[in-house]
N, C-alpha and C. Protein backbone atom coordinates (compact mmCIF):
# COMPACT_ATOMS: atom_id res chain seq x y z
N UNK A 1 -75.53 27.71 -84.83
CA UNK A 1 -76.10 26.70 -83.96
C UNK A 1 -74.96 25.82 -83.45
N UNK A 2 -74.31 26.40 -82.28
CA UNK A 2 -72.91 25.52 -82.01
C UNK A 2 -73.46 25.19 -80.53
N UNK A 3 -73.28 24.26 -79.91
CA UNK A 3 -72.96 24.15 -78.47
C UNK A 3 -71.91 23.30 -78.21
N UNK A 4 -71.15 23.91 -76.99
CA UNK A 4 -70.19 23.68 -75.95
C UNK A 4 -70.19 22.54 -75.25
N UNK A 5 -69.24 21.88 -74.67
CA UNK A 5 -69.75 20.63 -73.60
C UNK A 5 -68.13 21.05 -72.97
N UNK A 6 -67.66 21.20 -71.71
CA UNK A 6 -66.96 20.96 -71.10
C UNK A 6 -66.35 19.77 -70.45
N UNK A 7 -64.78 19.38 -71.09
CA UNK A 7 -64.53 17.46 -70.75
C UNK A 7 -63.13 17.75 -69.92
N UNK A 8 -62.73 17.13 -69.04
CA UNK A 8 -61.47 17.30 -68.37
C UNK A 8 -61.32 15.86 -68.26
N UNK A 9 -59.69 15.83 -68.87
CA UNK A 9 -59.07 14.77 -69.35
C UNK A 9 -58.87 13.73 -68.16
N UNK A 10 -59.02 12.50 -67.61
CA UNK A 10 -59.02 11.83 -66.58
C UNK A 10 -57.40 10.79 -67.28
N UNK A 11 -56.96 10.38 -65.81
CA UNK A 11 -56.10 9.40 -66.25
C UNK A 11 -56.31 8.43 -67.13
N UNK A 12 -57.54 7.74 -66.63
CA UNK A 12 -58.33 6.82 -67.70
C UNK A 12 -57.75 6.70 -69.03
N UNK A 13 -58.22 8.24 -69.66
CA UNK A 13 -58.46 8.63 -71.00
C UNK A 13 -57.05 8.71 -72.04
N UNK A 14 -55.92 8.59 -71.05
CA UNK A 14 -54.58 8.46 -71.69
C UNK A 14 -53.60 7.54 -71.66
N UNK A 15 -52.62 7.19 -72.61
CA UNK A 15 -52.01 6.22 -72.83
C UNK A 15 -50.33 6.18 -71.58
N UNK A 16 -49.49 5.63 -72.09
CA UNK A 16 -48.23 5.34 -71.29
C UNK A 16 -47.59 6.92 -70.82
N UNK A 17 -47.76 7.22 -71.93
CA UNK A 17 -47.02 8.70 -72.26
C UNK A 17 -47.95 10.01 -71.27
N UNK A 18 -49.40 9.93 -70.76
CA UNK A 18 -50.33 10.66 -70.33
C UNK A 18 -50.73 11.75 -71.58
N UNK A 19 -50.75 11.05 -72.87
CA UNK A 19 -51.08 11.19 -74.05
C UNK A 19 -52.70 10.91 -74.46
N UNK A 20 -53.61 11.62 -74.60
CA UNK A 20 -54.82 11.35 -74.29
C UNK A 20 -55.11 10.14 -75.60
N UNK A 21 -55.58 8.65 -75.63
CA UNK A 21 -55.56 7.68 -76.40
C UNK A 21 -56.49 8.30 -77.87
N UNK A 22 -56.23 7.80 -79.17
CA UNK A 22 -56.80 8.43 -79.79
C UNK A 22 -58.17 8.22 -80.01
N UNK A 23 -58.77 7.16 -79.69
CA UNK A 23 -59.87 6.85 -79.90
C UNK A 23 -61.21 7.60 -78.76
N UNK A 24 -60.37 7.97 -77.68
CA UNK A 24 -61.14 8.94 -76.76
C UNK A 24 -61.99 9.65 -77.03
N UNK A 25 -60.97 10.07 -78.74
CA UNK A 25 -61.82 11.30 -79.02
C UNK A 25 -63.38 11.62 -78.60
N UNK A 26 -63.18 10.11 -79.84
CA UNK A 26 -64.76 9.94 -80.70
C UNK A 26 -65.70 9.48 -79.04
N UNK A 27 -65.50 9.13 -78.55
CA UNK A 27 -65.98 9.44 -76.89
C UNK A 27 -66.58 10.60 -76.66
N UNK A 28 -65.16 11.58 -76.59
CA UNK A 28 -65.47 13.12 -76.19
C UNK A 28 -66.56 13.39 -77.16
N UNK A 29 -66.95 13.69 -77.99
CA UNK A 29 -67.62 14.06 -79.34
C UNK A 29 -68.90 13.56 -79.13
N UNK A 30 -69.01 12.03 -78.81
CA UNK A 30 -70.12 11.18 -78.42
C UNK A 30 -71.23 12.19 -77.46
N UNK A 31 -70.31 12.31 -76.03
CA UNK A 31 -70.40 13.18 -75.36
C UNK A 31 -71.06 14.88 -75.81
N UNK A 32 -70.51 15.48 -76.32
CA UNK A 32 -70.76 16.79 -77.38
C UNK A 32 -72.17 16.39 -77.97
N UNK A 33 -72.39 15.66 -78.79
CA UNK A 33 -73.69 15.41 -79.86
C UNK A 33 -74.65 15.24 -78.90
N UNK A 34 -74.56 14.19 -77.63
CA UNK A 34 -75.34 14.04 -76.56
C UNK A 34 -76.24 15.20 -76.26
N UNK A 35 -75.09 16.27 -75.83
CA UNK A 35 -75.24 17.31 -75.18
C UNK A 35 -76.02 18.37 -75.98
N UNK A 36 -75.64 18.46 -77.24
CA UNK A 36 -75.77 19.10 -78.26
C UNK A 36 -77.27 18.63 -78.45
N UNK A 37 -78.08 17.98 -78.40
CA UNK A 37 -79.21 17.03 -78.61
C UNK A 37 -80.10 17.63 -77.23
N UNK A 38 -79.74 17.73 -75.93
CA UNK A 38 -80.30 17.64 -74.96
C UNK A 38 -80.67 19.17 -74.78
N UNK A 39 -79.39 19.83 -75.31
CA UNK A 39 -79.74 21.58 -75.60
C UNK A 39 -80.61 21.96 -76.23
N UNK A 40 -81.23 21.29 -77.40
CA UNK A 40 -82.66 21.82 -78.56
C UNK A 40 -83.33 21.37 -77.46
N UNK A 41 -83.61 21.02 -76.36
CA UNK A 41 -84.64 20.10 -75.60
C UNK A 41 -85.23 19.10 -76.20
N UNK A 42 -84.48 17.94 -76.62
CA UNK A 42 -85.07 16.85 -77.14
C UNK A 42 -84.51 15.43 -76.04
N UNK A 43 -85.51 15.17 -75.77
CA UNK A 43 -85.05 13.87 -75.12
C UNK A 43 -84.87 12.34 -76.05
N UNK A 44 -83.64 11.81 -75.92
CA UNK A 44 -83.62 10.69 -76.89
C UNK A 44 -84.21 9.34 -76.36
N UNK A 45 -84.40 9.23 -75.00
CA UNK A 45 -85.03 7.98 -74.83
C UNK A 45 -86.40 8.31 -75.02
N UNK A 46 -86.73 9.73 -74.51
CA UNK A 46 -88.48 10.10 -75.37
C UNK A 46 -88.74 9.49 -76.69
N UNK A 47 -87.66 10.20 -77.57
CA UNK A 47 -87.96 9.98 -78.94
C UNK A 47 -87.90 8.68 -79.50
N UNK A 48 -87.17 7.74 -78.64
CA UNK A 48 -87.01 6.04 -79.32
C UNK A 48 -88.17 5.54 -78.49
N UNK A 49 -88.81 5.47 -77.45
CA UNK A 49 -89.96 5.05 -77.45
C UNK A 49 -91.44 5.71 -78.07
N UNK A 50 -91.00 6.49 -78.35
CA UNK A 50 -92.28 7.39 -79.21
C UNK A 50 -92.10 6.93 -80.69
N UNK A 51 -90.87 6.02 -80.92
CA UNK A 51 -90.70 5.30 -82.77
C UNK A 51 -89.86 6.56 -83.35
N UNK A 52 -89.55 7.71 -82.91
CA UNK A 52 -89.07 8.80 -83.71
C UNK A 52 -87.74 8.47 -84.18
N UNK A 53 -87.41 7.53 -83.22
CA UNK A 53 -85.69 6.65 -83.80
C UNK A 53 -84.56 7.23 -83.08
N UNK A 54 -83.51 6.69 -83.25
CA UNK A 54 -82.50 6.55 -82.66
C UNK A 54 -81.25 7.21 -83.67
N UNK A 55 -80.09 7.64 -82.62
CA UNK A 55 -79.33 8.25 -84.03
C UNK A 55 -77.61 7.04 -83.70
N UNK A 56 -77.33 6.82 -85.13
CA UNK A 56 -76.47 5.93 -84.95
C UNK A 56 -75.22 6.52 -86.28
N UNK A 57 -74.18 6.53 -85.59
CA UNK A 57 -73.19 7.29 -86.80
C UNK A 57 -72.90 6.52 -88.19
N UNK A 58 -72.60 7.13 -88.67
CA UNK A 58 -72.88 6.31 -90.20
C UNK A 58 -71.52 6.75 -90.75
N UNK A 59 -70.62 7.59 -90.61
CA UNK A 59 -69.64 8.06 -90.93
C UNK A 59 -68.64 9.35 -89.95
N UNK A 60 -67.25 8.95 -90.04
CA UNK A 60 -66.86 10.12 -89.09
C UNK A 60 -65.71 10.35 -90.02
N UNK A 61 -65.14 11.35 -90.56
CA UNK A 61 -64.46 12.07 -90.78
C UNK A 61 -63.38 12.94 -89.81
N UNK A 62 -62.17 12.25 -89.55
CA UNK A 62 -61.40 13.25 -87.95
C UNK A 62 -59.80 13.44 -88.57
N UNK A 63 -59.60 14.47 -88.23
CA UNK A 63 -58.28 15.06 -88.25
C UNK A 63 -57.88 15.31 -86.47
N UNK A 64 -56.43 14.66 -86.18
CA UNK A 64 -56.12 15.07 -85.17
C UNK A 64 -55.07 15.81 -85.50
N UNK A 65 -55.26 16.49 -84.18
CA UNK A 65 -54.13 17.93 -85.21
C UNK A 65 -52.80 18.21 -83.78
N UNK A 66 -53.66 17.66 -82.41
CA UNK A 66 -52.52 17.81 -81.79
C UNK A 66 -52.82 17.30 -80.13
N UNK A 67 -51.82 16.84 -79.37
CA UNK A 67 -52.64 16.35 -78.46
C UNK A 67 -52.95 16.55 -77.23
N UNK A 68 -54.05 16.07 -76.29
CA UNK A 68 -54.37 16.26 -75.61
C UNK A 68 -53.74 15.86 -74.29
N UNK A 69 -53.39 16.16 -72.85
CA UNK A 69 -53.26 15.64 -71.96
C UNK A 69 -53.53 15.20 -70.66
N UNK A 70 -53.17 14.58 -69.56
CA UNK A 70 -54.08 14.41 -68.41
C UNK A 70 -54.13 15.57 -68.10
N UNK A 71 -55.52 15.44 -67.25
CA UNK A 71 -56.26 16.90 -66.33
C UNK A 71 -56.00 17.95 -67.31
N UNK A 72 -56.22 18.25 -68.66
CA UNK A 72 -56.51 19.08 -69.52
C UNK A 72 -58.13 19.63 -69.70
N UNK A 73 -58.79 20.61 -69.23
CA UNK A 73 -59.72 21.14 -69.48
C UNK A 73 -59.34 21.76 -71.18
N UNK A 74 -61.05 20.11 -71.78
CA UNK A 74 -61.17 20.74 -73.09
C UNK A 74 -62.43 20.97 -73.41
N UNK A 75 -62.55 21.57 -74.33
CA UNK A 75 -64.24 22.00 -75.01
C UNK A 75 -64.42 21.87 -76.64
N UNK A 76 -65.58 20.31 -76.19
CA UNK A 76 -65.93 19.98 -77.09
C UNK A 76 -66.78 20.57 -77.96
N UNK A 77 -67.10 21.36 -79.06
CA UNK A 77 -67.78 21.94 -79.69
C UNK A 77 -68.82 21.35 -80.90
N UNK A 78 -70.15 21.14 -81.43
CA UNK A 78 -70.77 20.78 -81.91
C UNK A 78 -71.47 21.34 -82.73
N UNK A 79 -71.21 21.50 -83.94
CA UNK A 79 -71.67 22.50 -84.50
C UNK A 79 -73.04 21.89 -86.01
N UNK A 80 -73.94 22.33 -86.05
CA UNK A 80 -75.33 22.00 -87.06
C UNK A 80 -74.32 22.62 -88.74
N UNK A 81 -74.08 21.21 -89.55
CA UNK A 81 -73.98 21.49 -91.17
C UNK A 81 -75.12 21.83 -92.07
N UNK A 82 -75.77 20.56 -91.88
CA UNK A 82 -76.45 19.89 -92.99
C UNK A 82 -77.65 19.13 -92.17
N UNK A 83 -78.44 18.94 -93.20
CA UNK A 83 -79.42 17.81 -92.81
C UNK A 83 -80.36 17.21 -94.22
N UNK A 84 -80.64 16.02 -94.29
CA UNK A 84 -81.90 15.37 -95.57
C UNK A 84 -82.03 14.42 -95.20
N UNK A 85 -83.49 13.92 -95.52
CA UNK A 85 -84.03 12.99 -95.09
C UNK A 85 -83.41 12.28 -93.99
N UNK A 86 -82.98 10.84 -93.79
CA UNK A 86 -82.42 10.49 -92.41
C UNK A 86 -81.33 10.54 -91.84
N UNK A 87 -80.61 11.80 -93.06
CA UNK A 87 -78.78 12.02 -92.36
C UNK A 87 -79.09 13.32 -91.48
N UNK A 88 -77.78 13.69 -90.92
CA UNK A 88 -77.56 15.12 -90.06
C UNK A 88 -76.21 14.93 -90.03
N UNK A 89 -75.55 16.11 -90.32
CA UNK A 89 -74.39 16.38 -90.64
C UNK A 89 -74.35 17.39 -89.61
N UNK A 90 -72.42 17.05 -88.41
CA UNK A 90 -72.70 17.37 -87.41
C UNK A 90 -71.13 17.89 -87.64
N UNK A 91 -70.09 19.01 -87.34
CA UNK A 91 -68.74 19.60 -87.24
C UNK A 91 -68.71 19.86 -85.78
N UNK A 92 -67.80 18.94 -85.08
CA UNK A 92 -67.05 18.68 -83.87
C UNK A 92 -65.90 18.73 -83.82
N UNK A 93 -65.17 19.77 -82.80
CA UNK A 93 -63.80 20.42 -82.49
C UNK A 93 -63.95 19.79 -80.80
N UNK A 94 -62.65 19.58 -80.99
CA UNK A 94 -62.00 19.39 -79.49
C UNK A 94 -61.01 20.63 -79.06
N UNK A 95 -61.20 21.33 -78.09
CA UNK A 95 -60.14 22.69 -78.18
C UNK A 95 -59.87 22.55 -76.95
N UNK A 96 -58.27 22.74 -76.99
CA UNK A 96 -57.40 23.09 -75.41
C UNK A 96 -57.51 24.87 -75.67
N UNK A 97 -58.56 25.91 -74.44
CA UNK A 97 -58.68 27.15 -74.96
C UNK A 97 -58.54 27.33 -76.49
N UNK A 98 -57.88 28.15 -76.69
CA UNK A 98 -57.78 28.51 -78.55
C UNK A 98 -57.03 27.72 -79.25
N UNK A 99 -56.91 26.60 -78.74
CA UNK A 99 -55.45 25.65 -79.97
C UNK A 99 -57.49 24.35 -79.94
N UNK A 100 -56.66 24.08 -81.32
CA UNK A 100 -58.28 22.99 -81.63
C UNK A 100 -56.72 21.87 -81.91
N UNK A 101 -57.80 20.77 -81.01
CA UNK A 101 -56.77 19.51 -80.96
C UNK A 101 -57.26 18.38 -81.82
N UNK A 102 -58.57 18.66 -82.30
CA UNK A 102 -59.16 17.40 -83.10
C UNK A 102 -60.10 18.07 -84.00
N UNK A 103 -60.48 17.44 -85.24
CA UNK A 103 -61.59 17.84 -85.52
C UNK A 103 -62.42 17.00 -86.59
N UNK A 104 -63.43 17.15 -86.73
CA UNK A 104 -64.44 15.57 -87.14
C UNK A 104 -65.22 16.16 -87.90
N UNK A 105 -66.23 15.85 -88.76
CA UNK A 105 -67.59 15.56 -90.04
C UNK A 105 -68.09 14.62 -89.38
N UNK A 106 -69.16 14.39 -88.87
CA UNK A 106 -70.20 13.36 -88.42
C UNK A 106 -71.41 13.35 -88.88
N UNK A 107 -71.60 12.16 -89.60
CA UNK A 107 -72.31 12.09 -90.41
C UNK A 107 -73.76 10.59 -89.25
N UNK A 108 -74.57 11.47 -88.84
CA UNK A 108 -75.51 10.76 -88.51
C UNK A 108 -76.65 10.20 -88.87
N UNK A 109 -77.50 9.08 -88.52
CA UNK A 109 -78.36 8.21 -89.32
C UNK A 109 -79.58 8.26 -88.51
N UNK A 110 -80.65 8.51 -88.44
CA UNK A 110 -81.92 7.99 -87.56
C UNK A 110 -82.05 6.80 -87.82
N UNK A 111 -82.28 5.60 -87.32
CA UNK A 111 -82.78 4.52 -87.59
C UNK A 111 -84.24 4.29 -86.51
N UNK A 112 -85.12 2.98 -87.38
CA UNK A 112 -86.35 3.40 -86.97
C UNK A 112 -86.10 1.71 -85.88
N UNK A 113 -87.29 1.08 -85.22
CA UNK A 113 -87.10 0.51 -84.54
C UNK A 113 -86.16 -1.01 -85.08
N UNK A 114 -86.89 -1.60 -86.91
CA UNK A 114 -86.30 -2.31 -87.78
C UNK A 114 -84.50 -1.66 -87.89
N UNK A 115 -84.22 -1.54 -87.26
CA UNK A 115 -82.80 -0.63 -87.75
C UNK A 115 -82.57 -0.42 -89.25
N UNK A 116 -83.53 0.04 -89.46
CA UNK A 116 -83.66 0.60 -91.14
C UNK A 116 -83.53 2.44 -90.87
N UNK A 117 -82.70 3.12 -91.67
CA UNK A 117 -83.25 4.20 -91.71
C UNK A 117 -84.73 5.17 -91.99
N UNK A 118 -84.54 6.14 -91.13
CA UNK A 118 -86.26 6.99 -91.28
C UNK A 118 -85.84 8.52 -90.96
N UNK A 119 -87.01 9.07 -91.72
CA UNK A 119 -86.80 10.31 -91.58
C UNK A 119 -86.12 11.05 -90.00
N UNK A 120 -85.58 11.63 -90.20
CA UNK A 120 -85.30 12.33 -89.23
C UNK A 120 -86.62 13.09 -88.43
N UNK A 121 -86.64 12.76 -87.20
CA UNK A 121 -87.38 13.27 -85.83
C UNK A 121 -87.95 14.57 -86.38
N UNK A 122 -89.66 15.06 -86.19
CA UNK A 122 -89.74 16.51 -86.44
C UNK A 122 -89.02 17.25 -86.01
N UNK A 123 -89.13 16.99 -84.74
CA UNK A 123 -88.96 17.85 -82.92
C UNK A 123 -87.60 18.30 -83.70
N UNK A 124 -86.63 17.23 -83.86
CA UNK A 124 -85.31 18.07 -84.45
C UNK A 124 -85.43 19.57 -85.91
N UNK A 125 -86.08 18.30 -86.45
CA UNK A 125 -86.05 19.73 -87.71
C UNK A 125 -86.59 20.79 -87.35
N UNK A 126 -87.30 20.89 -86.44
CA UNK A 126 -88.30 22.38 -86.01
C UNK A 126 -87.26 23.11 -85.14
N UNK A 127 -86.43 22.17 -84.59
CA UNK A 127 -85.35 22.92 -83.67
C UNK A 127 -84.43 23.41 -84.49
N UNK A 128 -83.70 22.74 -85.57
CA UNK A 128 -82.93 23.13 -86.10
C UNK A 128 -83.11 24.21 -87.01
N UNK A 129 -84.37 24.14 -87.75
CA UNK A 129 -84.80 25.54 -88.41
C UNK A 129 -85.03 26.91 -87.24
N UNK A 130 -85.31 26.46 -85.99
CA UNK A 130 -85.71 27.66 -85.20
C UNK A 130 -83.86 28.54 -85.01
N UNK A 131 -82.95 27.70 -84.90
CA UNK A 131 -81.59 27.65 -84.74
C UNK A 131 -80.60 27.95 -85.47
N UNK A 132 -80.90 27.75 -86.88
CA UNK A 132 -80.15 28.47 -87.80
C UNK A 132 -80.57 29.29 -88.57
N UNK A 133 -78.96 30.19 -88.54
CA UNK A 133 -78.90 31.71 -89.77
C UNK A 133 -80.15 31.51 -91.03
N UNK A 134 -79.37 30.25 -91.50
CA UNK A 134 -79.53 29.93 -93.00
C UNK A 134 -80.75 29.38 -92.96
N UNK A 135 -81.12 29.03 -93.96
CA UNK A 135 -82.51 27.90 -94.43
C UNK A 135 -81.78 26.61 -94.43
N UNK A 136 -82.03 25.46 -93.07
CA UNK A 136 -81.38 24.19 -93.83
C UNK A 136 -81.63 23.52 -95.41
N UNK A 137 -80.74 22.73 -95.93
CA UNK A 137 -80.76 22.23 -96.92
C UNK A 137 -81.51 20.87 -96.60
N UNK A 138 -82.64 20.77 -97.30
CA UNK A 138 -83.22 19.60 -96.86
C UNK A 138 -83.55 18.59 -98.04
């Protein structure tokens, strides 16, 4: 259960050097999970006015391994770990073609309208079981 997002590096996105800034990343990635979300066909402003909650990161885990530059076509990758009760565990690569320039553990939270955590959205778990090899761990 991986999906793709295609990002091309803008001047914006880099420092003095045309060194893509490091914090971009977690941007690009932002971007990726978005996408990654919109692919099961789940709409997130559906789901926060329907109370199903909102997803807010709770932890990121990133190795940069090498870097990126202006007008670099990269592909962000998003890949399904884990999931229980209101976490989702999410593995995101940044790749220039076959060299991987970043890579992350994202550890996500549903929160309910109280910004308290809540179960995670059906609509997701039904997607994500339709989507993976394995039996998630729930």
């Amino acid at each position: 259960m991986t999906h793709s997002h295609p990002i091309r590096v803008y001047y914006e996105d880099t420092d003095l050097a045309g060194i893509v800034y490091y914090a971009n990343y977690l941007k690009f990635i932002e971007r990726g999970r978005s996408e990654w979300v919109r692919s099961l066909g789940l709409d997130q402003a559906a789901m926060k006015a329907q109370g199903a909650g909102v997803f807010a990161v709770r932890r990121v885990v990133a190795d940069y391994l090498a870097p990126a530059h202006f007008d670099d076509l990269l592909d962000v990758t998003t890949a399904y770990m884990r999931h229980s009760g209101a976490r989702l565990v999410l593995r995101q690569s940044v790749l220039r073609g076959d060299k991987m320039l970043f890579l992350a553990e994202v550890t996500l939270v549903c929160l309910g309208d109280t910004g308290r955590p809540q179960p995670l959205p059906g609509a997701l778990i039904e997607k994500i079981g339709e989507n993976t090899p394995h039996k998630p761990k729930v």
